[in-house]
Protein backbone atom coordinates (compact mmCIF):
# COMPACT_ATOMS: atom_id res chain seq x y z
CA UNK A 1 14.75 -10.48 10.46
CA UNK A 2 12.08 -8.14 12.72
CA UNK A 3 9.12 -6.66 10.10
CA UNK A 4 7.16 -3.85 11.45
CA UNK A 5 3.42 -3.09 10.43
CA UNK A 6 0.78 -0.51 10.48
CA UNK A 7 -2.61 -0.45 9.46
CA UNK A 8 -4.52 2.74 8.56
CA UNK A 9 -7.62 4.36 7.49
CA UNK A 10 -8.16 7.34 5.50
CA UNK A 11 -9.95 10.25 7.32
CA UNK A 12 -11.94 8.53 9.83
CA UNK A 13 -12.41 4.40 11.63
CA UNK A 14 -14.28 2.97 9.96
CA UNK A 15 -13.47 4.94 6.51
CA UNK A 16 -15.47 5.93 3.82
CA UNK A 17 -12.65 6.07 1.45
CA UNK A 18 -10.70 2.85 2.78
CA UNK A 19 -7.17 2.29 4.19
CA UNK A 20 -4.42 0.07 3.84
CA UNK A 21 -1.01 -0.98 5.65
CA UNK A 22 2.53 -0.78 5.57
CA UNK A 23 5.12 -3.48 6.53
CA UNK A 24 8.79 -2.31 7.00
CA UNK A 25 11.95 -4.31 7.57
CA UNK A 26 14.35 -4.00 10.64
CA UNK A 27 16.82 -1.34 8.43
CA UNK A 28 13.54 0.83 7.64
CA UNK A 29 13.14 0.26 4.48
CA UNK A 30 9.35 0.02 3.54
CA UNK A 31 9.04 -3.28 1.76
CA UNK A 32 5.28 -3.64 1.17
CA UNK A 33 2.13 -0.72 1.06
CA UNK A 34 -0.99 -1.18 0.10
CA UNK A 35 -3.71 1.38 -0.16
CA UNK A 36 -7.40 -0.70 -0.46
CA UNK A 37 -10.25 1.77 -1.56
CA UNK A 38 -13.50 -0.10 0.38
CA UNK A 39 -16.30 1.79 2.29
CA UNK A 40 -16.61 0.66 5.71
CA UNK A 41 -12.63 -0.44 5.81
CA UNK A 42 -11.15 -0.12 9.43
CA UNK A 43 -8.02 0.51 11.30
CA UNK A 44 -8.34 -3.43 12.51
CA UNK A 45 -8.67 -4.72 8.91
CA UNK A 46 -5.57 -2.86 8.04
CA UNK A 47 -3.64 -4.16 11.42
CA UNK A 48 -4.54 -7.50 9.95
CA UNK A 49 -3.68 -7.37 6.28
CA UNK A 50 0.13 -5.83 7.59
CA UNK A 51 0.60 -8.75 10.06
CA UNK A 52 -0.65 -11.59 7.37
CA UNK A 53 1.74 -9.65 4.53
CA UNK A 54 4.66 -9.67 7.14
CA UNK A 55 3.80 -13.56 7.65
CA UNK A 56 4.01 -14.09 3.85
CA UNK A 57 7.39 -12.66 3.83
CA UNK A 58 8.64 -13.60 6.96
CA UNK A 59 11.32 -16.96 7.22
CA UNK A 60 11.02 -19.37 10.22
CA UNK A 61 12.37 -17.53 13.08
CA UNK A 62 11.31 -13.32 12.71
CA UNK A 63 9.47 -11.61 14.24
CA UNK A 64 6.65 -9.34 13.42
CA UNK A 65 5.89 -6.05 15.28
CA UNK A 66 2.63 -4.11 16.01
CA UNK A 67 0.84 -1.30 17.62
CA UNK A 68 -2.31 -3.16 17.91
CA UNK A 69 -2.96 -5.83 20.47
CA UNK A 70 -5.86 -6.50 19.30
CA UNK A 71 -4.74 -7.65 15.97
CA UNK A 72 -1.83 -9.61 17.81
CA UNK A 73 -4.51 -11.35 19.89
CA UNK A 74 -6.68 -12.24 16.83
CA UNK A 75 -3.90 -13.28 14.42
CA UNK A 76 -2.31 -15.28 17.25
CA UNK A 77 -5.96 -17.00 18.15
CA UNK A 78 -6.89 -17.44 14.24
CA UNK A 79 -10.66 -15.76 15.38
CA UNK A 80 -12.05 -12.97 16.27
CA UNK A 81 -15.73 -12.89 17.86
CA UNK A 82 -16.60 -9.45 17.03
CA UNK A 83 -15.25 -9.32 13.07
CA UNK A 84 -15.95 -12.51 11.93
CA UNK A 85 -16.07 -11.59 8.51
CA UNK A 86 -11.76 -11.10 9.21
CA UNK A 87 -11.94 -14.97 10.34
CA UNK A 88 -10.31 -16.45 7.13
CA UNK A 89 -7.51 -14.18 7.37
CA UNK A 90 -7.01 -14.68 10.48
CA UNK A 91 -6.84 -18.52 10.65
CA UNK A 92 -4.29 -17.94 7.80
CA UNK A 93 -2.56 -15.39 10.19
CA UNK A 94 -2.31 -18.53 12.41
CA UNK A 95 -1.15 -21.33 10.60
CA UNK A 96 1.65 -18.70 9.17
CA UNK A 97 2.88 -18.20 12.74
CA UNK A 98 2.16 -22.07 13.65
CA UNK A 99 4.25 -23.56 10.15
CA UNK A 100 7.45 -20.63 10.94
CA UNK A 101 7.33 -20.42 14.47
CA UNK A 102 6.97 -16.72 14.32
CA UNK A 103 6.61 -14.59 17.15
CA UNK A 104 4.36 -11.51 16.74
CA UNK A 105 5.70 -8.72 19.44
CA UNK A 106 3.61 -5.03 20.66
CA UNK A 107 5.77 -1.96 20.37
CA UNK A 108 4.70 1.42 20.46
CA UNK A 109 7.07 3.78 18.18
CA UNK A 110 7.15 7.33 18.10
CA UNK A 111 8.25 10.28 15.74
CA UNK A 112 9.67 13.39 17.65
């Protein structure tokens, strides 16, 4: 199965309102959302939660698509330098993709 996720924010990055993400499955259908009201929330923190939901539901084998690199690169490292306080997560992020063997792919996707 391929999962696709999206983080967002609500009006601006970082958000004064907060954010959330989406995770869809490989037919469309939108299996998890999750709006998170927290001041300060950010486009990365909502990259992250999507890819760690996707890893929850994910079986040994799928694959997990993003926009961000950045997100890819942290969840795949289990650290990031510059939000540390997303460090838990993200080792979680890592032993999910370590314990399936998971592969977390970029792709770009556009409405028109």
């Amino acid at each position: 199965m391929k999962y696709y996720t999206d983080g967002f924010t609500i009006y601006s990055n970082p958000s004064e309102y907060g954010g959330g993400y989406t995770v869809v499955c490989e037919n469309g259908s939108v299996i998890e959302r999750e709006f998170i009201r927290k001041k300060g929330f950010t486009c990365n923190e909502g990259e992250i939660l999507g890819i760690w939901s996707a890893l929850r539901l994910a079986g040994e084998g799928d694959i997990i698509s993003t926009d961000s690199s950045c997100a890819r690169i942290w969840a795949l490292s289990g650290h990031s330098k510059k939000r540390q306080d997303l460090n838990q997560l993200l080792e979680c992020c890592q032993l999910f993709i370590k314990e399936k063997y998971i592969w977390i792919s970029i792709s770009f996707l556009c409405n028109t």
